[in-house]
C-alpha atoms as a PDB file:
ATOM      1  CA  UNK A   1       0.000   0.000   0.000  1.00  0.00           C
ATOM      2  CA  UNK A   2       2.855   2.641   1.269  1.00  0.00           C
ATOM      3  CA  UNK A   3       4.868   1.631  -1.899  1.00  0.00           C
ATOM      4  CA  UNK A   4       2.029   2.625  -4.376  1.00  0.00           C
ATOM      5  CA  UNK A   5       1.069   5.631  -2.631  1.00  0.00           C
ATOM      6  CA  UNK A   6       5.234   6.564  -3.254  1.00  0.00           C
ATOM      7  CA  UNK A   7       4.683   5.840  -6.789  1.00  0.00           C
ATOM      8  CA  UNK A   8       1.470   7.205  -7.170  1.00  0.00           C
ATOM      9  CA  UNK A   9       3.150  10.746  -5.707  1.00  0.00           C
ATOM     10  CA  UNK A  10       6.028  10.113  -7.662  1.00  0.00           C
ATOM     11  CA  UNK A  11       4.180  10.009 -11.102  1.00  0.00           C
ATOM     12  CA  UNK A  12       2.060  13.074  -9.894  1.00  0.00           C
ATOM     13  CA  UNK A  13       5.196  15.110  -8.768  1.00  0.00           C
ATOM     14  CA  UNK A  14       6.878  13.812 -12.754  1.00  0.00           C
ATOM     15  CA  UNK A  15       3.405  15.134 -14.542  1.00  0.00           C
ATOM     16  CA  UNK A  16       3.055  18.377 -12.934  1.00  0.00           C
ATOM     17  CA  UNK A  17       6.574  19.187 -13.314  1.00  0.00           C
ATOM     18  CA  UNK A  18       6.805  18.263 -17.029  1.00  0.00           C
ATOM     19  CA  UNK A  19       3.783  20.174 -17.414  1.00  0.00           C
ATOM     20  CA  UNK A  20       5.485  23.468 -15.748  1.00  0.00           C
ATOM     21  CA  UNK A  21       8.220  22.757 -18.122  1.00  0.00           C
ATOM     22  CA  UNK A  22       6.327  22.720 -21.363  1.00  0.00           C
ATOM     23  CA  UNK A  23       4.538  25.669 -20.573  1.00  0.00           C
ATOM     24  CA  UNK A  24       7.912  27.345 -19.696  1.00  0.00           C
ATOM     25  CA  UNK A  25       9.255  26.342 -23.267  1.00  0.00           C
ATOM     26  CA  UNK A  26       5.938  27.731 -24.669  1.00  0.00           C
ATOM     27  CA  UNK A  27       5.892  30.773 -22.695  1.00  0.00           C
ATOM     28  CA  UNK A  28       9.375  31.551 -24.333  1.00  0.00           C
ATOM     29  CA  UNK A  29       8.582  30.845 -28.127  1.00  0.00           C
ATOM     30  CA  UNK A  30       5.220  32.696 -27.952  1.00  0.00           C
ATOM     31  CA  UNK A  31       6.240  35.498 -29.946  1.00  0.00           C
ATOM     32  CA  UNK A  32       3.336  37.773 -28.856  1.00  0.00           C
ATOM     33  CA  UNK A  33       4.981  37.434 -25.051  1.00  0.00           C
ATOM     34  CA  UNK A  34       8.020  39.956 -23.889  1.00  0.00           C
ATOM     35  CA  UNK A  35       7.747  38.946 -20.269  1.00  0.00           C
ATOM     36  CA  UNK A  36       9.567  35.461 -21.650  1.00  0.00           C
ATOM     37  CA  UNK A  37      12.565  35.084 -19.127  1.00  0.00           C
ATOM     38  CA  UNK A  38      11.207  36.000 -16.287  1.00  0.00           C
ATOM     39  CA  UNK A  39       8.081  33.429 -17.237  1.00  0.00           C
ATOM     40  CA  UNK A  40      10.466  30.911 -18.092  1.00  0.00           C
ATOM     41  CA  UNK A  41      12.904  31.254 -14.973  1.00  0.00           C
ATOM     42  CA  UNK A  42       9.480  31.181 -12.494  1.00  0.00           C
ATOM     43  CA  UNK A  43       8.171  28.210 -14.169  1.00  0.00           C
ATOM     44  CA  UNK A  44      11.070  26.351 -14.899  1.00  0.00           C
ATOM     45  CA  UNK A  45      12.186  26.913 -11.093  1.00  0.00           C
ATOM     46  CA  UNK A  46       8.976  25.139 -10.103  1.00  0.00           C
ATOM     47  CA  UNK A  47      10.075  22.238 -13.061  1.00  0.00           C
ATOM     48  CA  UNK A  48      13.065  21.482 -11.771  1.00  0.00           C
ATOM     49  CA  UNK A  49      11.912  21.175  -7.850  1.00  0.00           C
ATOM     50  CA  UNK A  50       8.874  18.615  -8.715  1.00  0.00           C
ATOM     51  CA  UNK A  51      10.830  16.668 -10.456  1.00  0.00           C
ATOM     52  CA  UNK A  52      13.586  16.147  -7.597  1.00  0.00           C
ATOM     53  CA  UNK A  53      10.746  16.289  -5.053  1.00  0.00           C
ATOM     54  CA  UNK A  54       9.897  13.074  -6.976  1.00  0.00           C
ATOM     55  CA  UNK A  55      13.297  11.928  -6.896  1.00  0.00           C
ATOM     56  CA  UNK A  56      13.540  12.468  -3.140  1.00  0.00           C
ATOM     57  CA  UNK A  57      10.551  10.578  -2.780  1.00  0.00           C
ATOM     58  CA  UNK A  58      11.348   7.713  -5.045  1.00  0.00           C
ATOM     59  CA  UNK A  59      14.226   7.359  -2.933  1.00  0.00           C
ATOM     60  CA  UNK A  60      12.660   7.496   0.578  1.00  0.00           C
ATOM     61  CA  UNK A  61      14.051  11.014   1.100  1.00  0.00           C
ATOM     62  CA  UNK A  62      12.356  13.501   3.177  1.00  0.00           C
ATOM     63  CA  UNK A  63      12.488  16.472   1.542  1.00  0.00           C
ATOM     64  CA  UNK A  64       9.939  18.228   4.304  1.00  0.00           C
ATOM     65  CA  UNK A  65      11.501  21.145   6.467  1.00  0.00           C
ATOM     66  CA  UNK A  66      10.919  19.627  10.156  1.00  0.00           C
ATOM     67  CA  UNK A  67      13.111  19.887  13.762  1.00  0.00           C
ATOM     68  CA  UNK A  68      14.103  17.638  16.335  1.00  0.00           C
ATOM     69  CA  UNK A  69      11.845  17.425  19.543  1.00  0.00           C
ATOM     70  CA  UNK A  70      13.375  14.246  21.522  1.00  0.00           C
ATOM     71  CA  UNK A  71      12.599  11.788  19.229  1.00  0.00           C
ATOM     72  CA  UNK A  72       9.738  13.297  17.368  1.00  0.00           C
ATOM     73  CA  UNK A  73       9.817  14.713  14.004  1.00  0.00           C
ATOM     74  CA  UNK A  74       8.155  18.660  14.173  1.00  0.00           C
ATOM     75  CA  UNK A  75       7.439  19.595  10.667  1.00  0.00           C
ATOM     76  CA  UNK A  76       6.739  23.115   9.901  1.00  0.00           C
ATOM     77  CA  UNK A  77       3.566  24.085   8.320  1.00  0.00           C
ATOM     78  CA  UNK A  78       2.401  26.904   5.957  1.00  0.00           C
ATOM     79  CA  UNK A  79      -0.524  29.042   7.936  1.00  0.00           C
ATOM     80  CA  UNK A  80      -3.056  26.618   6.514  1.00  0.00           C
ATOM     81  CA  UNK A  81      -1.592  23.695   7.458  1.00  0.00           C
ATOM     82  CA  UNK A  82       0.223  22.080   4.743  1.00  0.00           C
ATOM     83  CA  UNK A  83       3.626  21.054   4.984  1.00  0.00           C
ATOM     84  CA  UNK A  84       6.576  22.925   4.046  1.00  0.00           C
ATOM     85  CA  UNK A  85       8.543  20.992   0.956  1.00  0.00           C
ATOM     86  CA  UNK A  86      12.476  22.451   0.078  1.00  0.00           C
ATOM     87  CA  UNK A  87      12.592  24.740  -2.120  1.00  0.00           C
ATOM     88  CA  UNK A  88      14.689  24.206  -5.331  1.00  0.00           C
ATOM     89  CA  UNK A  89      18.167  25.620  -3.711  1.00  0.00           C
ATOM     90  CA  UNK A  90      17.870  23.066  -0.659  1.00  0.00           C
ATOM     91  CA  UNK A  91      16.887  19.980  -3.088  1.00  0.00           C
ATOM     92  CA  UNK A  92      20.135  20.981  -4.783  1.00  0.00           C
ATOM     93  CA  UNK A  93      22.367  21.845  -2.125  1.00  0.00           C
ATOM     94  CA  UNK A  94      20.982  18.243  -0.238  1.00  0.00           C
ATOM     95  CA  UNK A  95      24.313  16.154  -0.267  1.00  0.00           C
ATOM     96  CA  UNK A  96      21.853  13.175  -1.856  1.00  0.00           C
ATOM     97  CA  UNK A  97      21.424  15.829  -4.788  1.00  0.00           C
ATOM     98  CA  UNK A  98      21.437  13.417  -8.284  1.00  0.00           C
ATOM     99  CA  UNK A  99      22.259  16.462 -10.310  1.00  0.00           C
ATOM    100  CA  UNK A 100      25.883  17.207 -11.602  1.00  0.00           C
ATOM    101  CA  UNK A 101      27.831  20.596 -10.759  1.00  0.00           C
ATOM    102  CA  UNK A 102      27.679  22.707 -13.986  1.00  0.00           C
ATOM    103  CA  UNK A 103      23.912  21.758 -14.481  1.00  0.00           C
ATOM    104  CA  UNK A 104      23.966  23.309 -10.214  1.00  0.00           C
ATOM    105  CA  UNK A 105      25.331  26.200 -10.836  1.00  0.00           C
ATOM    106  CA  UNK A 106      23.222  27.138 -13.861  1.00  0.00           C
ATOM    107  CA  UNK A 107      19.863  26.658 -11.801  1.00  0.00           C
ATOM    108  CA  UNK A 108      21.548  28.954  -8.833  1.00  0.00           C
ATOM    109  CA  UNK A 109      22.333  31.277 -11.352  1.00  0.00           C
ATOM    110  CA  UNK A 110      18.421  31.306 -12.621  1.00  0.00           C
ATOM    111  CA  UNK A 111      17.421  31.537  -8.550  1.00  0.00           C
ATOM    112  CA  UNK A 112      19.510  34.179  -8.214  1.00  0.00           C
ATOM    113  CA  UNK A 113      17.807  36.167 -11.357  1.00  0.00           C
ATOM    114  CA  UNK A 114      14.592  34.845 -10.286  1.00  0.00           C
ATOM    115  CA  UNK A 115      15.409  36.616  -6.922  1.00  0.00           C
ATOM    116  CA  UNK A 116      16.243  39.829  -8.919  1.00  0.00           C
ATOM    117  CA  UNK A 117      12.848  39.974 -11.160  1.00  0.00           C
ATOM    118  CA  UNK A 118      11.112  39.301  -8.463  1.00  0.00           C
ATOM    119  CA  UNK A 119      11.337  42.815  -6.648  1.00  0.00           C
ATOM    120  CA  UNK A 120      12.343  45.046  -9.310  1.00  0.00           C
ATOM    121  CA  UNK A 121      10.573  45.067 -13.050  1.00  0.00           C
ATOM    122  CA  UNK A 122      12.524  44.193 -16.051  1.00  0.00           C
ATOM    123  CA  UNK A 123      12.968  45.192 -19.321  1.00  0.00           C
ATOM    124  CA  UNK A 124      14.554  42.988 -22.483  1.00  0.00           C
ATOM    125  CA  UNK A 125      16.650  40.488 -20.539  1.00  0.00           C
ATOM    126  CA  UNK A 126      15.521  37.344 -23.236  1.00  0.00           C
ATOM    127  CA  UNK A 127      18.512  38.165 -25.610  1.00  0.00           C
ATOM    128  CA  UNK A 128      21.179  38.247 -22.594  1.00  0.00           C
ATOM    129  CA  UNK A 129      19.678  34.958 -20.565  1.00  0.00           C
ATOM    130  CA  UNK A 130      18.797  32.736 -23.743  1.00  0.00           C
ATOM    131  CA  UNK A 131      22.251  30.715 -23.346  1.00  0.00           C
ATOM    132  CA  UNK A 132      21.558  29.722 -19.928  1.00  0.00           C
ATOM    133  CA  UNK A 133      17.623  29.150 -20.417  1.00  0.00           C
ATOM    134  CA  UNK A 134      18.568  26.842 -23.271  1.00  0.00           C
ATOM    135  CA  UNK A 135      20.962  24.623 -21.105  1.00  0.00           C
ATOM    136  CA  UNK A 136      18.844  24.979 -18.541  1.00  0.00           C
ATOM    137  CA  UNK A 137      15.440  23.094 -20.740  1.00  0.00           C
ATOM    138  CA  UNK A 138      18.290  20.607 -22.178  1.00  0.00           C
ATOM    139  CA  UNK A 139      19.763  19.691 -18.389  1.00  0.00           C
ATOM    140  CA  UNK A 140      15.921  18.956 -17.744  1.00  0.00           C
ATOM    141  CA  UNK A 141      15.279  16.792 -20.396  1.00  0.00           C
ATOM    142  CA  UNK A 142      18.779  14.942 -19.815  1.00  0.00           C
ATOM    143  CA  UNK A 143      18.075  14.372 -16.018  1.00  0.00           C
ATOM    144  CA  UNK A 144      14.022  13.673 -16.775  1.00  0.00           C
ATOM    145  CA  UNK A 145      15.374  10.558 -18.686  1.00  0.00           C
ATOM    146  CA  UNK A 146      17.794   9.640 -16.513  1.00  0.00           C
ATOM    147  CA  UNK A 147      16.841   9.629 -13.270  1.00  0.00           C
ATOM    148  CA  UNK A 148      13.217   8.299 -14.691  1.00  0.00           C
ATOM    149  CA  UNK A 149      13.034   6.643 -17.868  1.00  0.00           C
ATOM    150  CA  UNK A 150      12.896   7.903 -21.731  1.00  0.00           C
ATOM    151  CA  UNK A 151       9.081   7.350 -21.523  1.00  0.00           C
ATOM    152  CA  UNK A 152       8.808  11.216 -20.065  1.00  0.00           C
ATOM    153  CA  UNK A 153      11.399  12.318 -22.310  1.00  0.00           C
ATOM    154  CA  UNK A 154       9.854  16.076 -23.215  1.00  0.00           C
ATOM    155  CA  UNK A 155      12.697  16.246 -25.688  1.00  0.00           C
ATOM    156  CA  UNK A 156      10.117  16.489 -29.283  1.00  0.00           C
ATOM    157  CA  UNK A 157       9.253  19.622 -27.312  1.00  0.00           C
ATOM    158  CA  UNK A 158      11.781  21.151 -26.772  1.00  0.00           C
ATOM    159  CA  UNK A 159      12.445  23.264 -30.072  1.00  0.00           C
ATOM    160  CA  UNK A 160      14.319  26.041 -31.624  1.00  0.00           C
ATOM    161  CA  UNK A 161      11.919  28.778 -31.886  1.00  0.00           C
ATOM    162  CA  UNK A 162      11.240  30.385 -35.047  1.00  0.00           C
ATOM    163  CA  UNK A 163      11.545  34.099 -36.697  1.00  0.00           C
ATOM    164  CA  UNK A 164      10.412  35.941 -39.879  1.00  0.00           C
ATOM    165  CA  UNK A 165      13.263  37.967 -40.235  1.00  0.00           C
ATOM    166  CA  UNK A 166      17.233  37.429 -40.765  1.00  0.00           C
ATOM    167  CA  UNK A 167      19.348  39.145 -38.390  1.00  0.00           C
ATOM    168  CA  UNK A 168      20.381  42.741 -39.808  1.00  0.00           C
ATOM    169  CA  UNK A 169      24.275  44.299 -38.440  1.00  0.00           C
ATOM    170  CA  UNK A 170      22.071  46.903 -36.532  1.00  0.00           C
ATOM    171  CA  UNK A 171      19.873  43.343 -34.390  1.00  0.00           C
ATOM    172  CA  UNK A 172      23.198  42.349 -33.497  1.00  0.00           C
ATOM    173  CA  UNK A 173      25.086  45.751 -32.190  1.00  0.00           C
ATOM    174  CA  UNK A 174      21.238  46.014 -29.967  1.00  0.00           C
ATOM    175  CA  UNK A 175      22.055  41.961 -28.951  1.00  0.00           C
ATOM    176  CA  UNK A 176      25.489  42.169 -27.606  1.00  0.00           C
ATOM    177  CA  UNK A 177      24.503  45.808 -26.258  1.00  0.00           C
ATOM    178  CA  UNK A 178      24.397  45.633 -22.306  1.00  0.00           C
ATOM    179  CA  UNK A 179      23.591  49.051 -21.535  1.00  0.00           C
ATOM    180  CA  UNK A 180      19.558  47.710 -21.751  1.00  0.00           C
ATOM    181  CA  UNK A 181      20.328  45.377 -18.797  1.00  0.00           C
ATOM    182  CA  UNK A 182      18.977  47.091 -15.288  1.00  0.00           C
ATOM    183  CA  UNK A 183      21.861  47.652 -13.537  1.00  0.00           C
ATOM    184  CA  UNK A 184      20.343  44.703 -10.640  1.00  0.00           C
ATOM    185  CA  UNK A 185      21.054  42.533 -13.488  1.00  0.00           C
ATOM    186  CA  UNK A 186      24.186  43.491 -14.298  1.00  0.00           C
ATOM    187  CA  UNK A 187      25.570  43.541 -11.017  1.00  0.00           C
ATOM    188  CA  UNK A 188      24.297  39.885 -10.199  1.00  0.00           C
ATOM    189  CA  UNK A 189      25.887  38.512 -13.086  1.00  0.00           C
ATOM    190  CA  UNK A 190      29.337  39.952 -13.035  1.00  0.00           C
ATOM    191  CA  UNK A 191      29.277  38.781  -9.249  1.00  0.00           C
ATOM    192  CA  UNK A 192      28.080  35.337  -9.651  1.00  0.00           C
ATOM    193  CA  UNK A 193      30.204  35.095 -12.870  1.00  0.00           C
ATOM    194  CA  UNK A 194      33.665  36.986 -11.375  1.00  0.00           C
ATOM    195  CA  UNK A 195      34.563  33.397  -9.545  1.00  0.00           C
ATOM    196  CA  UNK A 196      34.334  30.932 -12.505  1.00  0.00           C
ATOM    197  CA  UNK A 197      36.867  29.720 -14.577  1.00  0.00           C
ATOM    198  CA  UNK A 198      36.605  30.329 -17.871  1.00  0.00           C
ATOM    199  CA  UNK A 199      35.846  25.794 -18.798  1.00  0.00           C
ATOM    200  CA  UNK A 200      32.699  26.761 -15.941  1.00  0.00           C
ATOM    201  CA  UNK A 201      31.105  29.477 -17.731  1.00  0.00           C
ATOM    202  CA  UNK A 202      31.738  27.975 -21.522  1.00  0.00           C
ATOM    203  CA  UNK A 203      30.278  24.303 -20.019  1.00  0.00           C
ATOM    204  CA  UNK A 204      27.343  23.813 -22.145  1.00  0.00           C
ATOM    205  CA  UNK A 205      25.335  22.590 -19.481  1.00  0.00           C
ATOM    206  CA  UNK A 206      25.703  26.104 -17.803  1.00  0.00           C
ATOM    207  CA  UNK A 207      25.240  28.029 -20.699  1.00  0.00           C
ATOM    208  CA  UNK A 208      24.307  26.309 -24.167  1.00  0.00           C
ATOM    209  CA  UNK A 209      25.203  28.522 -27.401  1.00  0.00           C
ATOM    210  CA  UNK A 210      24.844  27.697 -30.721  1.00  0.00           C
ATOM    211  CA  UNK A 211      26.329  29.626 -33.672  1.00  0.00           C
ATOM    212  CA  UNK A 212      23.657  29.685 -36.989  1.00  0.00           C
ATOM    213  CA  UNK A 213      25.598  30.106 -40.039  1.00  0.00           C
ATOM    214  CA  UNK A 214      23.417  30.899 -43.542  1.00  0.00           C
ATOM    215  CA  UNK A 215      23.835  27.741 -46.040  1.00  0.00           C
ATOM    216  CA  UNK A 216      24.537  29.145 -49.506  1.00  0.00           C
ATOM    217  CA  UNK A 217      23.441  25.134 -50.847  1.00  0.00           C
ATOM    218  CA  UNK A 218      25.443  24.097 -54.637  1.00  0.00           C
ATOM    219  CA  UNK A 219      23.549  20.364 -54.503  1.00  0.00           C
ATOM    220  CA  UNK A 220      20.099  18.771 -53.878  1.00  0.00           C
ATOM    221  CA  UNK A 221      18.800  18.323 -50.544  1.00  0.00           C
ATOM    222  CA  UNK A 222      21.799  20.663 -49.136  1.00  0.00           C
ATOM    223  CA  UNK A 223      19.325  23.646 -48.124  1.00  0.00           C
ATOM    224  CA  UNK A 224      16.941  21.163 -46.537  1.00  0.00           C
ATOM    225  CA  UNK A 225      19.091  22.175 -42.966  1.00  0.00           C
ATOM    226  CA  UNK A 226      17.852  25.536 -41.282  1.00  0.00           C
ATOM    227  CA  UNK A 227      21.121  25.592 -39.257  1.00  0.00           C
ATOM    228  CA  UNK A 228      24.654  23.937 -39.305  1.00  0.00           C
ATOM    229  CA  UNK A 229      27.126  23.320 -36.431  1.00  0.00           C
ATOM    230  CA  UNK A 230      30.642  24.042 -36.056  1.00  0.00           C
ATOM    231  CA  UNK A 231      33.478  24.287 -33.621  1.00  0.00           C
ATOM    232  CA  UNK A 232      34.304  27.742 -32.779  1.00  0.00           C
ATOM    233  CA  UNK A 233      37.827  26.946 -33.263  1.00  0.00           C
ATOM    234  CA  UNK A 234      37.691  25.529 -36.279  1.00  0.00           C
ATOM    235  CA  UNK A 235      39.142  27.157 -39.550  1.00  0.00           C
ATOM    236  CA  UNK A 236      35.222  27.861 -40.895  1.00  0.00           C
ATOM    237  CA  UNK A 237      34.431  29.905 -37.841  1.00  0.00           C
ATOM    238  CA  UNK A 238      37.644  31.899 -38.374  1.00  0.00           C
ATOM    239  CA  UNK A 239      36.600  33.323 -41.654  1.00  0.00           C
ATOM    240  CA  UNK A 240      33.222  33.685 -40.441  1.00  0.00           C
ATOM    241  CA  UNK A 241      33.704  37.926 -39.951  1.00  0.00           C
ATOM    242  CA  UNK A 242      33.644  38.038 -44.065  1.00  0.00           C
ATOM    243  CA  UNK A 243      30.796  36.220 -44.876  1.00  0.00           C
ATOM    244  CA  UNK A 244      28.490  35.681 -41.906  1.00  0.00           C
ATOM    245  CA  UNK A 245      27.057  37.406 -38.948  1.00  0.00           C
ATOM    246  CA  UNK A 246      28.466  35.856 -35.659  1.00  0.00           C
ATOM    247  CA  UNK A 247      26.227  36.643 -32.986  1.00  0.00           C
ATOM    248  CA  UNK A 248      27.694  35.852 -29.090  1.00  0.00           C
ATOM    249  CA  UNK A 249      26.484  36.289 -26.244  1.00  0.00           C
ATOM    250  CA  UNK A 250      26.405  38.912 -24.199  1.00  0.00           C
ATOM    251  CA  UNK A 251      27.016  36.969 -21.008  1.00  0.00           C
ATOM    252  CA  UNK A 252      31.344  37.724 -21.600  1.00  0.00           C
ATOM    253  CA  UNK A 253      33.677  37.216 -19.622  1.00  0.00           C
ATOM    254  CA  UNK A 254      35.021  39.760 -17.496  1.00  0.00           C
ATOM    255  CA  UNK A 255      38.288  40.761 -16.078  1.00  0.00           C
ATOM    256  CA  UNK A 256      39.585  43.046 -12.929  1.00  0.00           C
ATOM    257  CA  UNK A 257      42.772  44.789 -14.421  1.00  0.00           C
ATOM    258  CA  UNK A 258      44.574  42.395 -11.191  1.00  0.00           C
ATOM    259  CA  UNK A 259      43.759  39.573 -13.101  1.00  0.00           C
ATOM    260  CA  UNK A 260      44.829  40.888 -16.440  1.00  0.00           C
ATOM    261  CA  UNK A 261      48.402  41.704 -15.377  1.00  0.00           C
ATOM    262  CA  UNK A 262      48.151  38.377 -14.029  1.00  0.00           C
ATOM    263  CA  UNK A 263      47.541  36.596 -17.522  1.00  0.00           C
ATOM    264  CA  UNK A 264      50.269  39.202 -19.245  1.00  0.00           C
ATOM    265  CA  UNK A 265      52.918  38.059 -16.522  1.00  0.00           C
ATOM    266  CA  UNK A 266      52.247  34.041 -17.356  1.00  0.00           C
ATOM    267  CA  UNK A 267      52.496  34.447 -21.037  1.00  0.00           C
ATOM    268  CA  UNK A 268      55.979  35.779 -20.217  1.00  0.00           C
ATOM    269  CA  UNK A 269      55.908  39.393 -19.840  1.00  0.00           C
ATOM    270  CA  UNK A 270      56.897  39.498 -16.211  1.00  0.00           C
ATOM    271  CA  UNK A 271      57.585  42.867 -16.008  1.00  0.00           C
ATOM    272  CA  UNK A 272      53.918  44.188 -17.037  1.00  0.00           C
ATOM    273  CA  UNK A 273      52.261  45.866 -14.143  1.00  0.00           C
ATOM    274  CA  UNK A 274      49.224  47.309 -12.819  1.00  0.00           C
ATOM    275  CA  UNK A 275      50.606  50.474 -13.591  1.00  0.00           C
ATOM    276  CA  UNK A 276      51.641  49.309 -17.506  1.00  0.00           C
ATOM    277  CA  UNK A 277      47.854  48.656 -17.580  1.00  0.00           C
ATOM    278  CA  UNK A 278      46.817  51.704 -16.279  1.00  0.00           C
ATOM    279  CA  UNK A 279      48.654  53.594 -19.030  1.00  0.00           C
ATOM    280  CA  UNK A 280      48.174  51.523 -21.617  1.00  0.00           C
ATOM    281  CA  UNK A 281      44.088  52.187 -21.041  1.00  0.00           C
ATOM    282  CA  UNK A 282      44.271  55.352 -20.638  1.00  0.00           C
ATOM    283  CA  UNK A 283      46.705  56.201 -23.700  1.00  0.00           C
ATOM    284  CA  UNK A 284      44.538  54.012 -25.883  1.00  0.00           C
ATOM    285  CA  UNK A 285      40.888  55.899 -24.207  1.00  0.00           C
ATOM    286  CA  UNK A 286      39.926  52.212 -23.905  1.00  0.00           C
ATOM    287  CA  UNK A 287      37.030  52.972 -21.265  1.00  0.00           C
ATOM    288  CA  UNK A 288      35.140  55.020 -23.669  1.00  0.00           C
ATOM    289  CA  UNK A 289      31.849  53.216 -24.495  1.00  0.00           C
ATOM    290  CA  UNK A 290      31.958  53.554 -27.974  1.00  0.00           C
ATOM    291  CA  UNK A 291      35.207  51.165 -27.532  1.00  0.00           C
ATOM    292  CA  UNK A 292      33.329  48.553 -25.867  1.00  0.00           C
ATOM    293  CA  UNK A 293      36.328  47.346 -24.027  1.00  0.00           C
ATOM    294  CA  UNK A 294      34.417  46.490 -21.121  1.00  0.00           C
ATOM    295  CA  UNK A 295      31.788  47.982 -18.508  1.00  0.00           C
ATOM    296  CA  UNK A 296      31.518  49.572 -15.410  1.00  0.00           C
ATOM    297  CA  UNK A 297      29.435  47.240 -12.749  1.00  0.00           C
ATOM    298  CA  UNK A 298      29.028  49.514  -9.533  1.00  0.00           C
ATOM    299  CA  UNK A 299      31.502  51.216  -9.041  1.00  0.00           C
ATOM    300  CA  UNK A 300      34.104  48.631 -10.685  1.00  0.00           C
ATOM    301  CA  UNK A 301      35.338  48.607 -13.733  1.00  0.00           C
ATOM    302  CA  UNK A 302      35.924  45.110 -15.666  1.00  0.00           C
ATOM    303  CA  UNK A 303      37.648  43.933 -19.001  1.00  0.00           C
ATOM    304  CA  UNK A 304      36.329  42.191 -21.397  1.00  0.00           C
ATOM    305  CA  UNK A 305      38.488  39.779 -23.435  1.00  0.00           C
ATOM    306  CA  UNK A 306      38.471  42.112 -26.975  1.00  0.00           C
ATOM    307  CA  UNK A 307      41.039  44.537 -24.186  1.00  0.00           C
ATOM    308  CA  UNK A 308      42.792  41.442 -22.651  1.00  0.00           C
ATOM    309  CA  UNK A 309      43.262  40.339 -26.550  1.00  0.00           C
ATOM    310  CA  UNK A 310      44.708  43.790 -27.155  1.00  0.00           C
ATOM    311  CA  UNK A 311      46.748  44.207 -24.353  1.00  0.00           C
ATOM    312  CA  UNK A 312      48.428  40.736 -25.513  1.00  0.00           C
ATOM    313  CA  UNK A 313      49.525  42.014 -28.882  1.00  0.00           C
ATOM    314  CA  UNK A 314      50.903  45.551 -27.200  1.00  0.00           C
ATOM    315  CA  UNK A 315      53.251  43.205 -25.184  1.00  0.00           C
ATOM    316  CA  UNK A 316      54.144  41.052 -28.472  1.00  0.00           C
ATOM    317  CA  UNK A 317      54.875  44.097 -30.095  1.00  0.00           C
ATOM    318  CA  UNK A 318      56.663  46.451 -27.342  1.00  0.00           C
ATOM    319  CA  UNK A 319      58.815  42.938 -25.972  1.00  0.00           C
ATOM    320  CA  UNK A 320      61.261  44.416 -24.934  1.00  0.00           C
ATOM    321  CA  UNK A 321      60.165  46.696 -21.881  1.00  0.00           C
ATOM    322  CA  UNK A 322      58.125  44.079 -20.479  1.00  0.00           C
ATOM    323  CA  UNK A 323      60.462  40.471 -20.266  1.00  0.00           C
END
């Protein structure tokens, strides 16, 4: 009796939560909708804590918040009486947790936004979050199937959306424009973000990008593709500046002027300092906006890699005061 009522709950906990999942994924692609990442983040959060609620419960773990009276269990209760559950942050900080550490850190990331929207409005954060939405729905599919079974696989639904219109030079400048982030945003991000490596924020299962590239097609059944992968290292992407538009994210990543003089001094230019940096910026008017060098969060400036790249081939080509 005890063990169908566990799978009964189980299967209840799995429905609802591919349910809030699939209406996330909806939400997004509606293209009459502009309130999509906040939608998706809210129901997505709920997603991702049914379906380890069921996991919990599957295996016998009691994911209700309770304390210790002498040998009784005391479990706390909302006002009308129903037990508290964990929220999705405890499920995934439980040391039983099935989930892996890059597929963690991109659902604290979307708490952490969700915590953000939540007390301030927002305005036109889709383009900047879609990376981590994307490998967010693709970590839920994975870990749906894994943990129970292809048979709930929501994978069919999860598609590419759709739009009428190619992607004009002036789409893209707006895209990898920041300045339309509110500043709570901004600030969350380049904090959460300032303590990863550089492997933790490309891992696709904390942020999933995918380049599109236009198919000029020569033979039959060659423009029956709407997209084509490639490597971002490999020699197509490298002459993709003449005949494509390369679109990135806006999510970069970001560097205190410490931590370039840091790099500089490992690639063998020990005797670049803070103070080399300083000038070089400031000779080169590399904080003006138009430069897009990097961005002020706060009151702290940081670098984006287009400087650190820069400041790399002043030391290749001025050697000799720096080794």
């Amino acid at each position: 009796m005890r063990q169908r009522k566990i799978k009964s709950v189980k299967e209840e906990l799995i429905k609802k939560s591919r349910e809030a999942m699939l209406a996330a994924v909806q939400i997004y692609n509606n293209p009459h909708i502009t309130f999509k990442s906040e939608s998706f983040i809210t129901l997505a959060t709920i997603a991702w804590t049914y379906l380890l609620h069921a996991y919990y419960r599957l295996k016998g773990i009691n994911y209700r918040y309770y304390r210790t009276s002498g040998k009784r269990n005391i479990y706390d209760r909302t006002k009308n009486g129903a037990y508290k559950h964990w929220e999705l942050e405890r499920c995934i900080n439980c040391d039983d947790s099935p989930i892996d550490q890059d597929t963690a850190r991109n659902l604290i990331f979307l708490i952490g936004i969700r915590n953000e929207i939540a007390h301030q409005m927002t305005n036109r954060i889709d383009e900047h979050l879609s990376a981590k939405l994307q490998a967010c729905a693709i970590n839920y599919n994975y870990y749906l199937c894994k943990l129970f079974g292809d048979k709930f696989s929501v994978g069919k639904e999860l598609a590419l959306s759709i739009q009428f219109a190619p992607i004009s030079p002036g789409q893209e400048d707006q895209l990898l424009d920041n300045n339309r982030l509110p500043d709570n945003i901004v600030n969350f991000i380049a904090t959460f973000e300032a303590g990863m490596t550089d492997e933790q924020i490309t891992n696709a299962k904390y942020s999933y990008r995918l380049l599109f590239v236009p198919i000029n097609a020569n033979r039959k059944g060659q423009a029956d593709r709407v997209i084509e992968f490639i490597r971002a290292d490999s020699p197509l992407a490298e002459g993709l500046t003449k005949e494509y538009t390369l679109i990135k994210e806006t999510e970069r990543p970001k560097y205190l002027p410490s931590r370039i003089v840091e790099i500089i001094k490992a690639e063998g230019y020990p005797n670049f300092t803070i103070t080399s940096h300083t000038r070089l910026w400031q000779n080169e008017d590399a904080k003006n906006s138009s430069e897009h060098y990097g961005v002020q969060v706060a009151k702290t400036w940081y670098w984006y890699e287009k400087w650190l790249d820069k400041v790399k081939k002043h030391c290749e080509a001025n050697s000799q005061l720096y080794v």
